[in-house]
C-alpha atoms as a PDB file:
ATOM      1  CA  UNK A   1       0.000   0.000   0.000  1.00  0.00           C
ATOM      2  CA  UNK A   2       2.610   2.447   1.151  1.00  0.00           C
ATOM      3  CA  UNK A   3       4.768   1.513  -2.754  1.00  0.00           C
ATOM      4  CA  UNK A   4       1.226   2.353  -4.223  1.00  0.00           C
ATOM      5  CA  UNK A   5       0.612   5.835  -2.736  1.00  0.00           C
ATOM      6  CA  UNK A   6       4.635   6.533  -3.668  1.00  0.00           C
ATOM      7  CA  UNK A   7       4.018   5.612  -6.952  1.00  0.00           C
ATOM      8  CA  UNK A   8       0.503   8.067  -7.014  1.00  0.00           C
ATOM      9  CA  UNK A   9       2.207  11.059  -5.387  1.00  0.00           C
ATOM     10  CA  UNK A  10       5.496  11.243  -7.784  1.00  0.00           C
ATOM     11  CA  UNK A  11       2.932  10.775 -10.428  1.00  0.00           C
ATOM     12  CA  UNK A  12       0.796  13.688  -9.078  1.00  0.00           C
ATOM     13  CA  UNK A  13       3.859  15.773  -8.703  1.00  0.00           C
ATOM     14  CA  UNK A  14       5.167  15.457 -12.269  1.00  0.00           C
ATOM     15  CA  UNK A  15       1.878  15.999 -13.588  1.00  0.00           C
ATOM     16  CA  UNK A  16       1.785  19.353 -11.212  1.00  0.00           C
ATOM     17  CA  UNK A  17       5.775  20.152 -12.161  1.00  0.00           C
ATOM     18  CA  UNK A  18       4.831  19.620 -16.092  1.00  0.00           C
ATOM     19  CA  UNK A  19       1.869  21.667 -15.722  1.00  0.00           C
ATOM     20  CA  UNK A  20       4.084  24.582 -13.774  1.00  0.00           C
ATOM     21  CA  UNK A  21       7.154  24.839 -15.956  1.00  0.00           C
ATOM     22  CA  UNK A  22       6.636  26.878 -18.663  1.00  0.00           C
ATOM     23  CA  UNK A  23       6.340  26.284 -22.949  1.00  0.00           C
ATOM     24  CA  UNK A  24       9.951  28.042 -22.564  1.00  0.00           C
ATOM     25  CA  UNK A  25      11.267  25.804 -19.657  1.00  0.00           C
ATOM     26  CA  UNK A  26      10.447  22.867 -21.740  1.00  0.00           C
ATOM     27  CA  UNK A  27      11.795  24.375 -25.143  1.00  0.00           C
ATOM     28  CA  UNK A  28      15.457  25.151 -23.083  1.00  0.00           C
ATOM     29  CA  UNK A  29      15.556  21.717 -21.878  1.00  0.00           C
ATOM     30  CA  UNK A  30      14.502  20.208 -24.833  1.00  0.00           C
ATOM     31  CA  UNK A  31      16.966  22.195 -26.222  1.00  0.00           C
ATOM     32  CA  UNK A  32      19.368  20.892 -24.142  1.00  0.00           C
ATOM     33  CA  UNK A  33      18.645  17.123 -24.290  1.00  0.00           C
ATOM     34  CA  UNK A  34      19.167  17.194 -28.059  1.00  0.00           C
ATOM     35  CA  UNK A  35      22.458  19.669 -28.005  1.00  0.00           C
ATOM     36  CA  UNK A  36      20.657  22.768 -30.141  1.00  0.00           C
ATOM     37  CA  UNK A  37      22.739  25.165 -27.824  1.00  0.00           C
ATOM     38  CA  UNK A  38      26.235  25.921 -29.716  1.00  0.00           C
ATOM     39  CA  UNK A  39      29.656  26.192 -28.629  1.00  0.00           C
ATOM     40  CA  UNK A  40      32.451  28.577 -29.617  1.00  0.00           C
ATOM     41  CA  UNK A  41      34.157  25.086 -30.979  1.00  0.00           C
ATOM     42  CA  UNK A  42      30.519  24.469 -33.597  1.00  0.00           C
ATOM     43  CA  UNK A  43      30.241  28.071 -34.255  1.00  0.00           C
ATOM     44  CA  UNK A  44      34.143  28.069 -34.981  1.00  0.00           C
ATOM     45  CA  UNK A  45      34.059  24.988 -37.053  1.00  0.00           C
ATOM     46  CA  UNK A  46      31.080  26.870 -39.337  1.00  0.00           C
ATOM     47  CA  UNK A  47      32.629  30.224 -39.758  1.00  0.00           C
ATOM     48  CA  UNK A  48      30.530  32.085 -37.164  1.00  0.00           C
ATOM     49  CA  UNK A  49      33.087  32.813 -34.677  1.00  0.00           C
ATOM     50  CA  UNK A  50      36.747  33.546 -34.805  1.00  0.00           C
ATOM     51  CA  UNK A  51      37.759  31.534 -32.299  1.00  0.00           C
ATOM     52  CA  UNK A  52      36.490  27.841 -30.571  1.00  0.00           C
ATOM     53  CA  UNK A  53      37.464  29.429 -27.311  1.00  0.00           C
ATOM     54  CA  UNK A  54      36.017  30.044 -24.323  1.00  0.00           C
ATOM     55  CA  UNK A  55      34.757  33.780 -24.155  1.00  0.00           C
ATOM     56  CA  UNK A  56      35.180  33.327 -20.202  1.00  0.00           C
ATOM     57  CA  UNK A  57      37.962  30.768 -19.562  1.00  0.00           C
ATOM     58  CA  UNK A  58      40.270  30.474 -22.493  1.00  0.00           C
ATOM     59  CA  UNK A  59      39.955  26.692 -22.931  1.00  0.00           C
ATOM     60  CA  UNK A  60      38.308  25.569 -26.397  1.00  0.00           C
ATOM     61  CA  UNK A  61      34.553  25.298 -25.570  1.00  0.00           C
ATOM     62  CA  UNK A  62      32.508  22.604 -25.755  1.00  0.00           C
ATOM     63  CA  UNK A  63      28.928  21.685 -25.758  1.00  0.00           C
ATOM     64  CA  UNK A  64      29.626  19.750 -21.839  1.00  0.00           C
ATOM     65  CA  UNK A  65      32.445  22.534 -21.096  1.00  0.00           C
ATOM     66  CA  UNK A  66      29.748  25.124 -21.672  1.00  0.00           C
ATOM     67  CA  UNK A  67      27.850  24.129 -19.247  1.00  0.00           C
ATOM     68  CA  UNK A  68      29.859  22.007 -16.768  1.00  0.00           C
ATOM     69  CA  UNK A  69      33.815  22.069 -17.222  1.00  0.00           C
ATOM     70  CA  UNK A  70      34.457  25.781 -17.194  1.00  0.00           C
ATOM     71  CA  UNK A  71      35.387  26.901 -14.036  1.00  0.00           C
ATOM     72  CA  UNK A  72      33.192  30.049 -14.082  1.00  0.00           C
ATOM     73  CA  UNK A  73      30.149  27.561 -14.645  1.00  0.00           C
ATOM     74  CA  UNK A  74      31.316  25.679 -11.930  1.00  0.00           C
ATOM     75  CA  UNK A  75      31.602  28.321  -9.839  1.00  0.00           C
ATOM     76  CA  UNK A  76      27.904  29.196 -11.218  1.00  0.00           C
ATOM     77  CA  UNK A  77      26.572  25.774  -9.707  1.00  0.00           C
ATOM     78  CA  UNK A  78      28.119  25.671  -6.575  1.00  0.00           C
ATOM     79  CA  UNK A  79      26.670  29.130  -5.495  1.00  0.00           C
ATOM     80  CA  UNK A  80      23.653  27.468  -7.309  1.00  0.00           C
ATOM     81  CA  UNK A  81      23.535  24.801  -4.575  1.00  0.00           C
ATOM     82  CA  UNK A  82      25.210  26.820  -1.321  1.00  0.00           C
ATOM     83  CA  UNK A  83      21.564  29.237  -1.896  1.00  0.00           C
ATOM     84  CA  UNK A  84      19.131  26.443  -2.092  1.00  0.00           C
ATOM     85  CA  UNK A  85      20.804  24.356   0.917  1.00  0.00           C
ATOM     86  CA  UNK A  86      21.229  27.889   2.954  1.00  0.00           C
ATOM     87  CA  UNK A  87      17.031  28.331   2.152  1.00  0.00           C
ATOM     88  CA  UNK A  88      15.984  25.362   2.137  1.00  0.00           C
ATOM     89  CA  UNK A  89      17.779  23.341   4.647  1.00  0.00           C
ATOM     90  CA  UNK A  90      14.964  20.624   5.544  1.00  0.00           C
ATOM     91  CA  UNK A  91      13.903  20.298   1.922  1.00  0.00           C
ATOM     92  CA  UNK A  92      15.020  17.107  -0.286  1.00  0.00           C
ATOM     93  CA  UNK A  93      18.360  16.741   1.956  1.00  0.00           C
ATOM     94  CA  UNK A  94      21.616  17.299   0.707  1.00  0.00           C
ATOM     95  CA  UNK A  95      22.386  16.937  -2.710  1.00  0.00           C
ATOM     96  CA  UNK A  96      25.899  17.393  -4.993  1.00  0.00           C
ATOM     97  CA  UNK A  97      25.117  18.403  -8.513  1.00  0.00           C
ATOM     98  CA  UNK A  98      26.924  15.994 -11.459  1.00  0.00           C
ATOM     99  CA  UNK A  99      26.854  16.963 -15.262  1.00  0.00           C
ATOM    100  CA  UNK A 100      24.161  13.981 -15.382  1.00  0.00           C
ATOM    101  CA  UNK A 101      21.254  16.189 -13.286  1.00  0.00           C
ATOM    102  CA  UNK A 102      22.264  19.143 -14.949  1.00  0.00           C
ATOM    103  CA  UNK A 103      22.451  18.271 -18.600  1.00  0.00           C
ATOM    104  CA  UNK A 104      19.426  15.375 -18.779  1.00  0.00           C
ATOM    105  CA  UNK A 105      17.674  16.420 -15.495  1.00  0.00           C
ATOM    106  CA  UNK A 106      16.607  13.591 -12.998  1.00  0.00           C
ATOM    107  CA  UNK A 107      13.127  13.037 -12.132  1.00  0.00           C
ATOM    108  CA  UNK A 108      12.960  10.633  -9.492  1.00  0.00           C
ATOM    109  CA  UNK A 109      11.125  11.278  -6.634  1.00  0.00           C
ATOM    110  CA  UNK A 110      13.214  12.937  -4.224  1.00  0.00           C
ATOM    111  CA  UNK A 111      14.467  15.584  -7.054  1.00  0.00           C
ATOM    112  CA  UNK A 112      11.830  17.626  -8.128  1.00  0.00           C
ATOM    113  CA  UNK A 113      12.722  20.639  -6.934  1.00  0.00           C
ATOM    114  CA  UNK A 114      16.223  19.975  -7.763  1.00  0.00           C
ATOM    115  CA  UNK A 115      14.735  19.737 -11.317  1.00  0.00           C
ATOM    116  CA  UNK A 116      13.108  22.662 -11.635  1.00  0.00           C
ATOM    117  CA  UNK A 117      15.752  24.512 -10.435  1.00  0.00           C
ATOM    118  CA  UNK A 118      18.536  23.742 -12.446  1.00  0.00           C
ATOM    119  CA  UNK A 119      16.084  24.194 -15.724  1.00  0.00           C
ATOM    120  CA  UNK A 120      15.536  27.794 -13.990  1.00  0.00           C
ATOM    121  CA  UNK A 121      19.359  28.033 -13.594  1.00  0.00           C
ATOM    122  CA  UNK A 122      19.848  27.001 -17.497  1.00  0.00           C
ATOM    123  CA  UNK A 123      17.792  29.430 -18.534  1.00  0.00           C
ATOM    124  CA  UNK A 124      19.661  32.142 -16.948  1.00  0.00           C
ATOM    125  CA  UNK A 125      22.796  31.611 -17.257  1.00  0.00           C
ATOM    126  CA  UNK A 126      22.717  30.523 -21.047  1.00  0.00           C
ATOM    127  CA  UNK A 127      20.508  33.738 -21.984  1.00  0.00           C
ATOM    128  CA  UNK A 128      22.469  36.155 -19.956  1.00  0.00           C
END
């Protein structure tokens, strides 16, 4: 009985979550799932930039260095997760953020919130 209701209430919150994140949400980590965000290193390789470097870091930039390996990212993230765990201590419990939640996103039942936040988090740091 206590599997079954489980089951029913992380099926009633990602119905809720899917119904709260925005067309946009979904289009930025759609666009992320399927790689439609381009590096220095793709723009570079099709004339659009004149160099496949880094703008912030120097290193040649990647598609997972954009968003994980740089150190100014990284930086990003950890600050990311010191201002959830400083507001919202009893929430979810600890958690360390790999390149897996943050580029796929992981929906199992004790990481909703963790989902919606780094989707938030995408958003602004790729558009700012």
């Amino acid at each position: 009985m206590v599997c079954g209701q489980l089951n029913r209430n992380h099926h009633l919150a990602c119905t809720v979550l899917h119904k709260l994140i925005s067309c946009r949400l979904r289009s930025i980590q759609y666009k992320f799932l399927h790689r439609l965000y381009y590096s220095n290193r793709q723009l570079f390789r099709a004339g659009l930039r004149a160099s496949p470097l880094c703008t912030y870091c120097g290193e040649e930039e990647t598609f997972f260095h954009m968003f994980w390996s740089c150190r100014y990212v990284n930086r990003f993230w950890s600050h990311l997760v010191s201002r959830y765990h400083d507001r919202c201590p009893i929430n979810e419990g600890p958690f360390v953020l790999d390149p897996e939640q943050i580029l796929l996103g992981d929906v199992s039942q004790d990481k909703l919130t963790l989902l919606l936040l780094t989707v938030l988090a995408k958003k602004s740091y790729y558009l700012r």
